[in-house]
PDB file of N, CA and C in Angstrom:
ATOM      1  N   UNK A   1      14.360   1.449 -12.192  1.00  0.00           N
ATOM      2  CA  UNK A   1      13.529   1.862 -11.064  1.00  0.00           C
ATOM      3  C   UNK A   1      13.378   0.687 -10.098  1.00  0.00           C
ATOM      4  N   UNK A   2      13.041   0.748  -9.191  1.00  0.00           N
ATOM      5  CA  UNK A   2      13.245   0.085  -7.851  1.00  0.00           C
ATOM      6  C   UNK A   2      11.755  -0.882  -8.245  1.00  0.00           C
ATOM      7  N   UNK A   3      11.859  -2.101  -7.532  1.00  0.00           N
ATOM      8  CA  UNK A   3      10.572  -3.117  -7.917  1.00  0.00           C
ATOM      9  C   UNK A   3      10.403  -2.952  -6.490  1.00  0.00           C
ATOM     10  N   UNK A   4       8.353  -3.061  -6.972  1.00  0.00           N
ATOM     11  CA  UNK A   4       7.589  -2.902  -5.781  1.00  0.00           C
ATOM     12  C   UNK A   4       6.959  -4.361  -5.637  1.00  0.00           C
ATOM     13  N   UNK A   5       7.177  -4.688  -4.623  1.00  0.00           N
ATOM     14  CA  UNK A   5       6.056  -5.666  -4.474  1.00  0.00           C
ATOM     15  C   UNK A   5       5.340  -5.900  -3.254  1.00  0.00           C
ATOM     16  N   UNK A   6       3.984  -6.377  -3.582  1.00  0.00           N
ATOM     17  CA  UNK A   6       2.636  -5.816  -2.511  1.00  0.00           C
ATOM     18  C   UNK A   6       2.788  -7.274  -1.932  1.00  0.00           C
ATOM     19  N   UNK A   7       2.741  -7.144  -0.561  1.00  0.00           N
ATOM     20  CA  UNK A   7       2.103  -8.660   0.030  1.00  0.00           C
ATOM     21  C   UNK A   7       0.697  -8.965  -0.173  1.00  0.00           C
ATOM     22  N   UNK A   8       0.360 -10.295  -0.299  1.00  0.00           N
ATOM     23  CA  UNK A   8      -0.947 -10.338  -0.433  1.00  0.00           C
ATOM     24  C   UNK A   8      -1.864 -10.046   0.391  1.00  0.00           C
ATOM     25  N   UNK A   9      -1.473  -9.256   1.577  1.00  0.00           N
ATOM     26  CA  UNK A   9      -2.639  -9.414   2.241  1.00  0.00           C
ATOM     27  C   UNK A   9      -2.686  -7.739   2.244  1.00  0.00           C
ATOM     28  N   UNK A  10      -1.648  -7.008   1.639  1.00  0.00           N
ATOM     29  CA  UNK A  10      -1.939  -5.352   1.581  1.00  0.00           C
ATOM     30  C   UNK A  10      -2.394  -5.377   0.077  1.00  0.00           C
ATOM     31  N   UNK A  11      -2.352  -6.248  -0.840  1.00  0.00           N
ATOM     32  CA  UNK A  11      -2.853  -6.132  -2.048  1.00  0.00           C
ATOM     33  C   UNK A  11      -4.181  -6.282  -1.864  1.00  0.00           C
ATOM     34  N   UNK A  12      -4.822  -7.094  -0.767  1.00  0.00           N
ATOM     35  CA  UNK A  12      -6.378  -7.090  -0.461  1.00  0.00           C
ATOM     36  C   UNK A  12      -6.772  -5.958   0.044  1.00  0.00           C
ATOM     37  N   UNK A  13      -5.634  -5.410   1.016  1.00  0.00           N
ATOM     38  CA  UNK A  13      -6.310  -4.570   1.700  1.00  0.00           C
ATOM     39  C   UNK A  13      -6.911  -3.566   0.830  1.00  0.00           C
ATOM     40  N   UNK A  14      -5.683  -3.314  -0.308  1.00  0.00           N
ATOM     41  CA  UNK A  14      -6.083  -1.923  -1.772  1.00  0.00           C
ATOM     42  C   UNK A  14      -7.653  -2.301  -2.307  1.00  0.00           C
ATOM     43  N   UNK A  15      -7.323  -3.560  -2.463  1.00  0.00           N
ATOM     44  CA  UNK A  15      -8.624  -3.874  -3.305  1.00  0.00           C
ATOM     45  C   UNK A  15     -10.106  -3.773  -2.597  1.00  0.00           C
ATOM     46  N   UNK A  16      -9.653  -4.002  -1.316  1.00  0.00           N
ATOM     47  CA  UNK A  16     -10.636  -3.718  -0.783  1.00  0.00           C
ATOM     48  C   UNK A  16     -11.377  -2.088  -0.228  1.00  0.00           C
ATOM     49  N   UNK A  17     -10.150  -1.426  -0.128  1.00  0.00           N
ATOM     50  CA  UNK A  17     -10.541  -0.109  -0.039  1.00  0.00           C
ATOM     51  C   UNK A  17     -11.200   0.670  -1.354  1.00  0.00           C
ATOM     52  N   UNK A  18     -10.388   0.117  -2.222  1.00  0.00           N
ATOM     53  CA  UNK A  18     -10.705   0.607  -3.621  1.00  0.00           C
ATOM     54  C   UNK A  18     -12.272   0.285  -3.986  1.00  0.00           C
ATOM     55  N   UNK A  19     -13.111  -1.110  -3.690  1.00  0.00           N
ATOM     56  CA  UNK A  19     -13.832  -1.185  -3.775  1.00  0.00           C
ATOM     57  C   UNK A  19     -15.278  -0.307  -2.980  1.00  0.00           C
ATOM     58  N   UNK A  20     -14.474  -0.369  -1.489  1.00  0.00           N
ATOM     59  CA  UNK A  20     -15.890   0.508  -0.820  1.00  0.00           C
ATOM     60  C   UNK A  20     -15.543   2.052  -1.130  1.00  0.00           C
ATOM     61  N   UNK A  21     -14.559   2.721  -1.429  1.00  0.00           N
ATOM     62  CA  UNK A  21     -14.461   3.948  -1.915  1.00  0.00           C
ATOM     63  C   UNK A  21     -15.489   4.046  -3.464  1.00  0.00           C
ATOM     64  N   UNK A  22     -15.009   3.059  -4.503  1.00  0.00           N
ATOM     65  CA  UNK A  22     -16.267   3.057  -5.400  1.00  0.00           C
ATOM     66  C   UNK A  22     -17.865   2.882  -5.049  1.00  0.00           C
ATOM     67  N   UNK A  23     -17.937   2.094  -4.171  1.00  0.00           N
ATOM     68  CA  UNK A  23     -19.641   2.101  -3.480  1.00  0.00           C
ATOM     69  C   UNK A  23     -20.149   3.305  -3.085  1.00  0.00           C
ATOM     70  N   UNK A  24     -19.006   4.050  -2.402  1.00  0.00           N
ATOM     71  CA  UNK A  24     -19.460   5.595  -1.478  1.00  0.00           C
ATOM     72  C   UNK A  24     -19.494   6.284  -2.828  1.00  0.00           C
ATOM     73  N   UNK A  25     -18.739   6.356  -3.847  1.00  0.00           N
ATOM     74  CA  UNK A  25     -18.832   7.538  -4.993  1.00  0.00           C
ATOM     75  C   UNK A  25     -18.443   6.822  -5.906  1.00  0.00           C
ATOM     76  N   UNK A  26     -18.844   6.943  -7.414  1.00  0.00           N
ATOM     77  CA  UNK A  26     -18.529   6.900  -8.384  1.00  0.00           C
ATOM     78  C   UNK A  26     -17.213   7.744  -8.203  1.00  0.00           C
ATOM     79  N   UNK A  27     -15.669   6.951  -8.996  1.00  0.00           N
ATOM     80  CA  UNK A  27     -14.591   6.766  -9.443  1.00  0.00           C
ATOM     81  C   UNK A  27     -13.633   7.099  -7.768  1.00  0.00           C
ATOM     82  N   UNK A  28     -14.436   7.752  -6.787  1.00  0.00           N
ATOM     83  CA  UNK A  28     -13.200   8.076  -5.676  1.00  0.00           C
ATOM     84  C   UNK A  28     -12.480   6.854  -5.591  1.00  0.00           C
ATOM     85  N   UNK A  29     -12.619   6.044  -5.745  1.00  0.00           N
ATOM     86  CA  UNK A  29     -11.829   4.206  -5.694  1.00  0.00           C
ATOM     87  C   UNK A  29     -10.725   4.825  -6.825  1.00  0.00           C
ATOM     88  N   UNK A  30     -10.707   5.352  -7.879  1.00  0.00           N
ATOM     89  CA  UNK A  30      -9.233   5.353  -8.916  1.00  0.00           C
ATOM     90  C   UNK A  30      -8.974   6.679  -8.647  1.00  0.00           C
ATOM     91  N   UNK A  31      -9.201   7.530  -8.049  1.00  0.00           N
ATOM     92  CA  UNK A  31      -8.703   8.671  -7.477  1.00  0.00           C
ATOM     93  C   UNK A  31      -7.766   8.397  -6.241  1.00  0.00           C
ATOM     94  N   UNK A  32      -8.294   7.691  -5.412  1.00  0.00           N
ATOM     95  CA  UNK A  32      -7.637   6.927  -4.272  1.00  0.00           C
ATOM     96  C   UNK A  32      -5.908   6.536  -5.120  1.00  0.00           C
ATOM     97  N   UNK A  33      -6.547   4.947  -6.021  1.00  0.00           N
ATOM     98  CA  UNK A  33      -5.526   4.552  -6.835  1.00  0.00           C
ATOM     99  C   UNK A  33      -4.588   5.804  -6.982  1.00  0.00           C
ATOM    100  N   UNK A  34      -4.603   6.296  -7.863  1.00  0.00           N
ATOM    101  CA  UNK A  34      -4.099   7.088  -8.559  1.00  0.00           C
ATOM    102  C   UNK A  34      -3.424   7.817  -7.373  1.00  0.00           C
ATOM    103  N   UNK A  35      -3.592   8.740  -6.202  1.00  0.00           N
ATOM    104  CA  UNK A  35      -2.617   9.171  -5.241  1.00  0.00           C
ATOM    105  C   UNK A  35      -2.017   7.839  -4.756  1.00  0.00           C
ATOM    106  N   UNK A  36      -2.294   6.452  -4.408  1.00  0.00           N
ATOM    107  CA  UNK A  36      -1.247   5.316  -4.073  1.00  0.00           C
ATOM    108  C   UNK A  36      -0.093   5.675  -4.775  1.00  0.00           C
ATOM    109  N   UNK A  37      -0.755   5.484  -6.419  1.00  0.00           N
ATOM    110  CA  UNK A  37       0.695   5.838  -7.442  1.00  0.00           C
ATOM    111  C   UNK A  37       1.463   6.591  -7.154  1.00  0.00           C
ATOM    112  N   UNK A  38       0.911   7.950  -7.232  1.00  0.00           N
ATOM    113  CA  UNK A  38       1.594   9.389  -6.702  1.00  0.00           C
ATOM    114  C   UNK A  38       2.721   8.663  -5.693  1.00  0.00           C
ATOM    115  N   UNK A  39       2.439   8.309  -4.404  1.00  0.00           N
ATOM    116  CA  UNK A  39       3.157   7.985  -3.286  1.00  0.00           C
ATOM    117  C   UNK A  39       3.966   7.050  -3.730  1.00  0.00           C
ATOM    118  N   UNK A  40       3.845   5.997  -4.273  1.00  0.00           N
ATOM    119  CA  UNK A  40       4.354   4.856  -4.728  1.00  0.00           C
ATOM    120  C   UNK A  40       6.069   5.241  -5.652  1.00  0.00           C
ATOM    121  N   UNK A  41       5.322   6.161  -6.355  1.00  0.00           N
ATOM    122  CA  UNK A  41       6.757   6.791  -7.463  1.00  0.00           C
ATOM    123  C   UNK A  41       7.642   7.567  -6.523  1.00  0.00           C
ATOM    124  N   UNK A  42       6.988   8.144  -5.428  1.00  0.00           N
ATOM    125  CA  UNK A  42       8.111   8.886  -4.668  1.00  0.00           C
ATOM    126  C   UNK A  42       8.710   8.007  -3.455  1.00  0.00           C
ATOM    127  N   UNK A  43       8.536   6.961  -3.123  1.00  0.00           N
ATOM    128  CA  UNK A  43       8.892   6.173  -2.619  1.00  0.00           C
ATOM    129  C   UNK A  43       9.734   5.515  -3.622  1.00  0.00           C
ATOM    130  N   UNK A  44       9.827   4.926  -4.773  1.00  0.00           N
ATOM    131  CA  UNK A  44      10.449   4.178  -5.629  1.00  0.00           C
ATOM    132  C   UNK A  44      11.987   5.019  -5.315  1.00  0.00           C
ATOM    133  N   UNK A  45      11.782   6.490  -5.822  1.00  0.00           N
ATOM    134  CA  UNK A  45      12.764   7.201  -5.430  1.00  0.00           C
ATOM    135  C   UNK A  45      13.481   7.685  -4.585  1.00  0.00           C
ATOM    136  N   UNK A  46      12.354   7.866  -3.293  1.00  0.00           N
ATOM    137  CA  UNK A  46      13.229   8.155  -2.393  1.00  0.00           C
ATOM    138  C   UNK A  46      12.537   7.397  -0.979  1.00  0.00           C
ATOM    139  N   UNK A  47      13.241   5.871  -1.140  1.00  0.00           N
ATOM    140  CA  UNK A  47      12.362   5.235   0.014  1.00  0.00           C
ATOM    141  C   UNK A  47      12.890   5.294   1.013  1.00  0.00           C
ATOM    142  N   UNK A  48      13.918   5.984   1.476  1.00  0.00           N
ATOM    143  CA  UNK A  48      14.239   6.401   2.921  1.00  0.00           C
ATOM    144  C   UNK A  48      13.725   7.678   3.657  1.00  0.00           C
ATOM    145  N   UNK A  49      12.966   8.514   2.950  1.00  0.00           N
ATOM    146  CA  UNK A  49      12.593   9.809   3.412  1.00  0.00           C
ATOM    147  C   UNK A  49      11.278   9.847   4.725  1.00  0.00           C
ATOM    148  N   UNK A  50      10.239   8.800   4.352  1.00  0.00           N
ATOM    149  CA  UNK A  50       9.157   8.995   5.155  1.00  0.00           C
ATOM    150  C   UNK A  50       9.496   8.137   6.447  1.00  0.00           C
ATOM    151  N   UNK A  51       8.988   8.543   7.549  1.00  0.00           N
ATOM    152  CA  UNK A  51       9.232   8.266   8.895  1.00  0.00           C
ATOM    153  C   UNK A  51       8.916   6.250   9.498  1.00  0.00           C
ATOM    154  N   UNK A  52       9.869   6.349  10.288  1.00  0.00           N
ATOM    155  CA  UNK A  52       9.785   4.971  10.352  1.00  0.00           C
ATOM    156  C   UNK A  52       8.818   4.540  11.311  1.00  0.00           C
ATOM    157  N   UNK A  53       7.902   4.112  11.078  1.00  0.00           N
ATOM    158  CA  UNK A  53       6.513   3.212  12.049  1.00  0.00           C
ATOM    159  C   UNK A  53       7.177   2.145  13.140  1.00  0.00           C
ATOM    160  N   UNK A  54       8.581   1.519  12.930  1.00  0.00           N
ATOM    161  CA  UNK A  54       9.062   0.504  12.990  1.00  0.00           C
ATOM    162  C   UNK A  54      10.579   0.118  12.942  1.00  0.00           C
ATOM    163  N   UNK A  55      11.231  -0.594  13.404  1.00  0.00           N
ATOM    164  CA  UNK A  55      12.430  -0.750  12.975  1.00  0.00           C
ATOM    165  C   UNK A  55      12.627  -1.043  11.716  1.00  0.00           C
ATOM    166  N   UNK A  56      12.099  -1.846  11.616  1.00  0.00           N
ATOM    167  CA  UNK A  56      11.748  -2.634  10.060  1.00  0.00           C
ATOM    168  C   UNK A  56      10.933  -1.495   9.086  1.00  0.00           C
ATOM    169  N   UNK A  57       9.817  -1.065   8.773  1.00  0.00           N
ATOM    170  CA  UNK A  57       9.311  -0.462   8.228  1.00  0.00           C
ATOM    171  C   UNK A  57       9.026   1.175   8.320  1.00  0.00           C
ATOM    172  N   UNK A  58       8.467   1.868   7.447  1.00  0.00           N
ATOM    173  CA  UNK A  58       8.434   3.419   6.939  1.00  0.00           C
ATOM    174  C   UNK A  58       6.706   3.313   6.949  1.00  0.00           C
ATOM    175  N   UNK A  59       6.487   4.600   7.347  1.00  0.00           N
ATOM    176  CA  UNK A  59       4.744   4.784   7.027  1.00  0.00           C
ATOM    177  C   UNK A  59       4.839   5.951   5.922  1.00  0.00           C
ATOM    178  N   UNK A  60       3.966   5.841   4.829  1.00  0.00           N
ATOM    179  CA  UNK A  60       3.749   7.001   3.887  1.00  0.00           C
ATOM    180  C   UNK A  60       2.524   7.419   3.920  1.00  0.00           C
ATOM    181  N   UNK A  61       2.321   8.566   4.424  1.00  0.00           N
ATOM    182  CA  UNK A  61       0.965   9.323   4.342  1.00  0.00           C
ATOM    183  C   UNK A  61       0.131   9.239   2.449  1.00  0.00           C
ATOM    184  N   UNK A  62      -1.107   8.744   2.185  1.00  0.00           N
ATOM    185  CA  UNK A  62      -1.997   9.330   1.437  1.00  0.00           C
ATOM    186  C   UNK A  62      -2.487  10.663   0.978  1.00  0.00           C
ATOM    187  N   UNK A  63      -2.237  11.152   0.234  1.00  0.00           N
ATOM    188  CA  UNK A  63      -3.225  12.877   0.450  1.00  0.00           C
ATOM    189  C   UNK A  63      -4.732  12.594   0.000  1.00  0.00           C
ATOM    190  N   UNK A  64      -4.991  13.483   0.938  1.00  0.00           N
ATOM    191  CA  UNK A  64      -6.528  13.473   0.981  1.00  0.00           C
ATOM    192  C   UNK A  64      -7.225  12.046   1.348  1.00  0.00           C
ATOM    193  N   UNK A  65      -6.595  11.608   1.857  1.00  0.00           N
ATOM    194  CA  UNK A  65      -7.397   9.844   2.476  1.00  0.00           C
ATOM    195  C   UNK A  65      -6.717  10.024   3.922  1.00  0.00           C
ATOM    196  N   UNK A  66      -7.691   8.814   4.404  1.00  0.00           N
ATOM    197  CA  UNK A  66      -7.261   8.737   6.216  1.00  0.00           C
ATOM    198  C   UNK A  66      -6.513   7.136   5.985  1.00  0.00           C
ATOM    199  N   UNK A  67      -4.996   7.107   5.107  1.00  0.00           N
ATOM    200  CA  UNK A  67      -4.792   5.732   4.864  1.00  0.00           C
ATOM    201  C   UNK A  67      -2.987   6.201   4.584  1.00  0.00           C
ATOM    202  N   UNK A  68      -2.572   4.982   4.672  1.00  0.00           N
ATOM    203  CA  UNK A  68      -0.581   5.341   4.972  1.00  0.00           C
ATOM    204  C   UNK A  68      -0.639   3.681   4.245  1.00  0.00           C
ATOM    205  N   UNK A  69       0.511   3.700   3.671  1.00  0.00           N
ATOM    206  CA  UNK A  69       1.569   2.890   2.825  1.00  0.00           C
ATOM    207  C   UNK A  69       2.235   2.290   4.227  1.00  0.00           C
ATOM    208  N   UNK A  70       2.394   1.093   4.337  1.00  0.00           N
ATOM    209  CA  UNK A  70       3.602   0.800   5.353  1.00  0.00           C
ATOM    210  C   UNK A  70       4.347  -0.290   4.059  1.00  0.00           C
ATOM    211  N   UNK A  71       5.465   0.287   4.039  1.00  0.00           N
ATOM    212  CA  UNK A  71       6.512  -0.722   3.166  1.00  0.00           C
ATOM    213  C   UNK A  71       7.899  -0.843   4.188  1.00  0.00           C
ATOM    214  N   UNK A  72       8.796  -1.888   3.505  1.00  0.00           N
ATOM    215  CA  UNK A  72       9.843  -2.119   3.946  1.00  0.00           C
ATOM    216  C   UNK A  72      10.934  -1.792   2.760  1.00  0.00           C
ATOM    217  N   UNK A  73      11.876  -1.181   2.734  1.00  0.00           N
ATOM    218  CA  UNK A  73      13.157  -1.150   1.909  1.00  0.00           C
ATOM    219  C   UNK A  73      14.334  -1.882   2.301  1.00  0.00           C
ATOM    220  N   UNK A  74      14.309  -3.126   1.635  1.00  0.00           N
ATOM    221  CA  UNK A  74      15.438  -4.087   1.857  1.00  0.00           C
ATOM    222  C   UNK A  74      15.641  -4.509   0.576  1.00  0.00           C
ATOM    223  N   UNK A  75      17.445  -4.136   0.641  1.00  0.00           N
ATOM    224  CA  UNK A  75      18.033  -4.836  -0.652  1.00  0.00           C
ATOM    225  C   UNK A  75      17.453  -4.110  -1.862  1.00  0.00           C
ATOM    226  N   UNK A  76      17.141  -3.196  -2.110  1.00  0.00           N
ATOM    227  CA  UNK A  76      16.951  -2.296  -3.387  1.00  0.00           C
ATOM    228  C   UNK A  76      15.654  -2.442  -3.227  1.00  0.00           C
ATOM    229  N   UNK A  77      14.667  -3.400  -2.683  1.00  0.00           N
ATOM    230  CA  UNK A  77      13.296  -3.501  -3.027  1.00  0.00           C
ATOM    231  C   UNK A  77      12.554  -2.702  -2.089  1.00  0.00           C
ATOM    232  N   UNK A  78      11.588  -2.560  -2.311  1.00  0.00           N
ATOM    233  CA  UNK A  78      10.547  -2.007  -1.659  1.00  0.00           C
ATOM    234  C   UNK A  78       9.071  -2.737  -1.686  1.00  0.00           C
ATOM    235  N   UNK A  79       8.976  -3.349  -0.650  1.00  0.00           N
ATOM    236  CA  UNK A  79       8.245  -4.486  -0.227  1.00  0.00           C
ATOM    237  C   UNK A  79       7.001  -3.813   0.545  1.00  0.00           C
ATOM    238  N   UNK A  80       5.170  -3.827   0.667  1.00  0.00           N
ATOM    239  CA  UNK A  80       4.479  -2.993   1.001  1.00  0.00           C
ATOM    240  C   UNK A  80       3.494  -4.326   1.637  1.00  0.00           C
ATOM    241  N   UNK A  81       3.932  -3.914   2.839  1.00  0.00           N
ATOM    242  CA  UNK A  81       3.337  -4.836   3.793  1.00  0.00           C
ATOM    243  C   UNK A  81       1.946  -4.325   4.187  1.00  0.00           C
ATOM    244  N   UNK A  82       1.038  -3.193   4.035  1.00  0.00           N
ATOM    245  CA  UNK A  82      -0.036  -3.394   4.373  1.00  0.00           C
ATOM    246  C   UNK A  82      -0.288  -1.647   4.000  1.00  0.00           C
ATOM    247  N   UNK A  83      -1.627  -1.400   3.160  1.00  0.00           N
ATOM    248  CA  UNK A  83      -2.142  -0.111   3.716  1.00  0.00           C
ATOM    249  C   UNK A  83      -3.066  -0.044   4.696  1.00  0.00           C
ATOM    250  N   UNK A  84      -2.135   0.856   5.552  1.00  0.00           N
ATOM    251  CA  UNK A  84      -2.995   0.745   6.881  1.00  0.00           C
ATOM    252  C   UNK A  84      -4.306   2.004   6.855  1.00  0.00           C
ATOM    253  N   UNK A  85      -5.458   2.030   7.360  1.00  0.00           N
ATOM    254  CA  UNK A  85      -6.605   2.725   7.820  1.00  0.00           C
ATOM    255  C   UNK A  85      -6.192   3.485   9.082  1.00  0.00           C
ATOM    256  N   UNK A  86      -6.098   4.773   9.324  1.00  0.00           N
ATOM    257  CA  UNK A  86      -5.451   5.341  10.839  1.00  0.00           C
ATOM    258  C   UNK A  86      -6.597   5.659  11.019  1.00  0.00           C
ATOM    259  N   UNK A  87      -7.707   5.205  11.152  1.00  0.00           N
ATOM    260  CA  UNK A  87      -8.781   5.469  11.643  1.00  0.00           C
ATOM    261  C   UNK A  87      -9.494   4.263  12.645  1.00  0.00           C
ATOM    262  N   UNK A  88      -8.132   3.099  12.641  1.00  0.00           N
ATOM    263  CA  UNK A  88      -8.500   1.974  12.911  1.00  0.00           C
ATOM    264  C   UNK A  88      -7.105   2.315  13.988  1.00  0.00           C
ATOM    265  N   UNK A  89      -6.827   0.498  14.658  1.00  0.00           N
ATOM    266  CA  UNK A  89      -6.282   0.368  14.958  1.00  0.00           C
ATOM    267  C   UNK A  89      -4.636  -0.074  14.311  1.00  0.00           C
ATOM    268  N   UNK A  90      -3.805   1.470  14.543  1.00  0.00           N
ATOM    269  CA  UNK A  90      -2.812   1.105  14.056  1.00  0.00           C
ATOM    270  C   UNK A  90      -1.694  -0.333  13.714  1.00  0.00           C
ATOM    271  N   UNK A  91      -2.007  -1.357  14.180  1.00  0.00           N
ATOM    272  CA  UNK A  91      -0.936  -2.683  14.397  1.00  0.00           C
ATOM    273  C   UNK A  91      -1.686  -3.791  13.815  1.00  0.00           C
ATOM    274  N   UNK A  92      -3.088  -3.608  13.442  1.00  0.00           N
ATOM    275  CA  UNK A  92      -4.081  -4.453  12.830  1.00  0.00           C
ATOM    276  C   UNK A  92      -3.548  -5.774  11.477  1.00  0.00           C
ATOM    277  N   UNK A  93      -2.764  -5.309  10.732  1.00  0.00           N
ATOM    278  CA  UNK A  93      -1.599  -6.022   9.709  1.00  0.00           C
ATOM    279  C   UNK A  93      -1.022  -6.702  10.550  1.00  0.00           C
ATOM    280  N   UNK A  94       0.044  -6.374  11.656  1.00  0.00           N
ATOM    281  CA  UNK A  94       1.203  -7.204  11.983  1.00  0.00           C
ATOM    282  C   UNK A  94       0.438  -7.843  12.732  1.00  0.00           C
ATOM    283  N   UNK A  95      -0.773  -8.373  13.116  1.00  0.00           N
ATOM    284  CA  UNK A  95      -1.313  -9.548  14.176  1.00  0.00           C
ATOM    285  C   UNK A  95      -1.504 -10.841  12.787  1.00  0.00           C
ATOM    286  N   UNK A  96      -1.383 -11.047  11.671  1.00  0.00           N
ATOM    287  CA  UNK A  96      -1.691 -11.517  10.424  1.00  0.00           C
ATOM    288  C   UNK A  96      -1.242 -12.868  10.690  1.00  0.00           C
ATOM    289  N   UNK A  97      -1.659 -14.045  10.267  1.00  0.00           N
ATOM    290  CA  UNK A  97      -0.483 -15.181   9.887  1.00  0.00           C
ATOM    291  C   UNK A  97       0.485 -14.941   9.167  1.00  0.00           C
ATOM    292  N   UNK A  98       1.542 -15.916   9.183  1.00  0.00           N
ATOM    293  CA  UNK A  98       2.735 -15.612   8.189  1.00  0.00           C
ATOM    294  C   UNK A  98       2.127 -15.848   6.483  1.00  0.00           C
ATOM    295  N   UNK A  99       0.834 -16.886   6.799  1.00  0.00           N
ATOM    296  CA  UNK A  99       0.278 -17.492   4.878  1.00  0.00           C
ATOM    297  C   UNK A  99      -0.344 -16.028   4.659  1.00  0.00           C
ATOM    298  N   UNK A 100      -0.571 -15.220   5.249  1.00  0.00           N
ATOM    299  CA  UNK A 100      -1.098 -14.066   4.533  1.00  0.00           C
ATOM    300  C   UNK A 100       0.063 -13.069   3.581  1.00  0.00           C
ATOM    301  N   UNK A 101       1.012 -13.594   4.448  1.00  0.00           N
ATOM    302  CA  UNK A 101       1.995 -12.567   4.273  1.00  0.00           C
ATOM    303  C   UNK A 101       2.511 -13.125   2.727  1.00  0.00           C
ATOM    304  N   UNK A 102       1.995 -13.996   1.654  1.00  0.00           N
ATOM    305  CA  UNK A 102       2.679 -13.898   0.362  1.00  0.00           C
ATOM    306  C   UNK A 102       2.846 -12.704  -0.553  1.00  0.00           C
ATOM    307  N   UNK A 103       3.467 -12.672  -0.874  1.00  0.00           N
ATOM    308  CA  UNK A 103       4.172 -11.527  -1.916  1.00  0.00           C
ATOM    309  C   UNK A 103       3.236 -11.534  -3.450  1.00  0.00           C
ATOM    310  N   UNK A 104       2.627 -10.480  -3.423  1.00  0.00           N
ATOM    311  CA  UNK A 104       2.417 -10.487  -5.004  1.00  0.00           C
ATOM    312  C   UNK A 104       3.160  -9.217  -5.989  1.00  0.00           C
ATOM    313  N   UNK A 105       3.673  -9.622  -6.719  1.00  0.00           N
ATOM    314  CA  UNK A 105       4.579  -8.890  -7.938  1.00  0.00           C
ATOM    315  C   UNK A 105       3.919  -7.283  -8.556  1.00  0.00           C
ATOM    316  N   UNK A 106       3.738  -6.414  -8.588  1.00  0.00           N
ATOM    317  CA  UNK A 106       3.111  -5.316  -9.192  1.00  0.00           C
ATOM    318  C   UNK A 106       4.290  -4.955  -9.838  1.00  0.00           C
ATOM    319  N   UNK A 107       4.038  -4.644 -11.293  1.00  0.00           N
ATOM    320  CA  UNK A 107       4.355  -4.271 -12.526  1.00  0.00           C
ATOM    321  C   UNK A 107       3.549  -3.052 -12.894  1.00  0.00           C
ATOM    322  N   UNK A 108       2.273  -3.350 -13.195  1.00  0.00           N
ATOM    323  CA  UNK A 108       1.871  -2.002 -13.211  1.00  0.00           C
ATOM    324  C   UNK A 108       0.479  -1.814 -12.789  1.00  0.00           C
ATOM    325  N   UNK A 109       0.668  -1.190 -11.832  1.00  0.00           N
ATOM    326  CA  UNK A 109      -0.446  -0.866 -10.469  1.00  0.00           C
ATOM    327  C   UNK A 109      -2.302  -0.984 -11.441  1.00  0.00           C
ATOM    328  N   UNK A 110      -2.377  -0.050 -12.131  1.00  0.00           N
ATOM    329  CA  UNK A 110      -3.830  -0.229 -12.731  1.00  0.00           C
ATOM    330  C   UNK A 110      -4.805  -1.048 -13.305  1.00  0.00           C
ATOM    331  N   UNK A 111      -3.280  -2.015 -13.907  1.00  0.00           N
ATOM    332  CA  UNK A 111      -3.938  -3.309 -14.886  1.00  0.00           C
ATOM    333  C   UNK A 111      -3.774  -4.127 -13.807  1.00  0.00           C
ATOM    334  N   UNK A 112      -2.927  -4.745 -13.144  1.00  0.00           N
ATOM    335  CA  UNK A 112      -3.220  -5.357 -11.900  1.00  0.00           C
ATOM    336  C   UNK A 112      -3.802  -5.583 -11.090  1.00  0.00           C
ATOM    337  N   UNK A 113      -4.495  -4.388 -10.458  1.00  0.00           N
ATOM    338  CA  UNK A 113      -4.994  -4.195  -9.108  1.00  0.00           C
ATOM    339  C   UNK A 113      -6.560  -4.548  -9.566  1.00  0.00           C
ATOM    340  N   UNK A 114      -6.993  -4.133 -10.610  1.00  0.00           N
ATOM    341  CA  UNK A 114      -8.146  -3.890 -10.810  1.00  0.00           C
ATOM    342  C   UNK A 114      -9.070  -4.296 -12.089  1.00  0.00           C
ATOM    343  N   UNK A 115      -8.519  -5.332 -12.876  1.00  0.00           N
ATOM    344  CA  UNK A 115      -9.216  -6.253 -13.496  1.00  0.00           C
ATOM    345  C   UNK A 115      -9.370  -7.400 -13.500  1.00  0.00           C
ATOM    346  N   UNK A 116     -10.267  -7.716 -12.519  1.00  0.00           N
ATOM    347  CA  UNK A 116     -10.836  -9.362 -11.889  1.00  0.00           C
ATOM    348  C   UNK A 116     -11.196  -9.915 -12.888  1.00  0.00           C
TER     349      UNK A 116
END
């Protein structure tokens, strides 16, 4: 299967959504998670299908959230430069420094993301 890896500054962004989704409700934060996954596996598979935001990058819609996946597919990988908020201003990620932009490794999304 295709390796994902989150930049660090869209790995904050998860964590951070994940967190105020848990403040608003008990568990909607791993419900959230859990459709990322959803999207995540169908992207693994078929990361050319969802529409391109970009020359460079693809946006993947969320279900049931106001939030999109922006990844890049280069070289077998699939690289996830930011989940964006479309409730915001769409381009909000690409104004970033380049030190934000480090890469962190996801193996497996649940144990990762979410035990500080």
């Amino acid at each position: 299967m295709r390796e994902v890896v989150f930049l660090a500054l869209a790995q904050n962004e998860l964590d951070d959504i994940f967190e105020s989704l848990e403040y608003q409700k008990k568990n909607k934060g791993y419900i959230f998670i859990e459709e990322v996954e959803k999207m995540l596996t169908l992207i693994r598979h078929y990361p050319n299908v969802w529409s391109k935001s970009s020359e460079h990058t693809h946006k993947c819609f969320i279900k049931d959230f106001p939030y999109a996946i922006i990844y890049q597919y280069i070289d077998g990988m699939i690289r996830v430069v930011a989940i964006m908020n479309l409730h915001k201003k769409p381009i909000h990620w690409a104004s970033k420094s380049v030190s934000e932009y480090a890469t962190c490794r996801i193996a497996n999304l649940p144990d990762t993301m979410y035990t500080r």
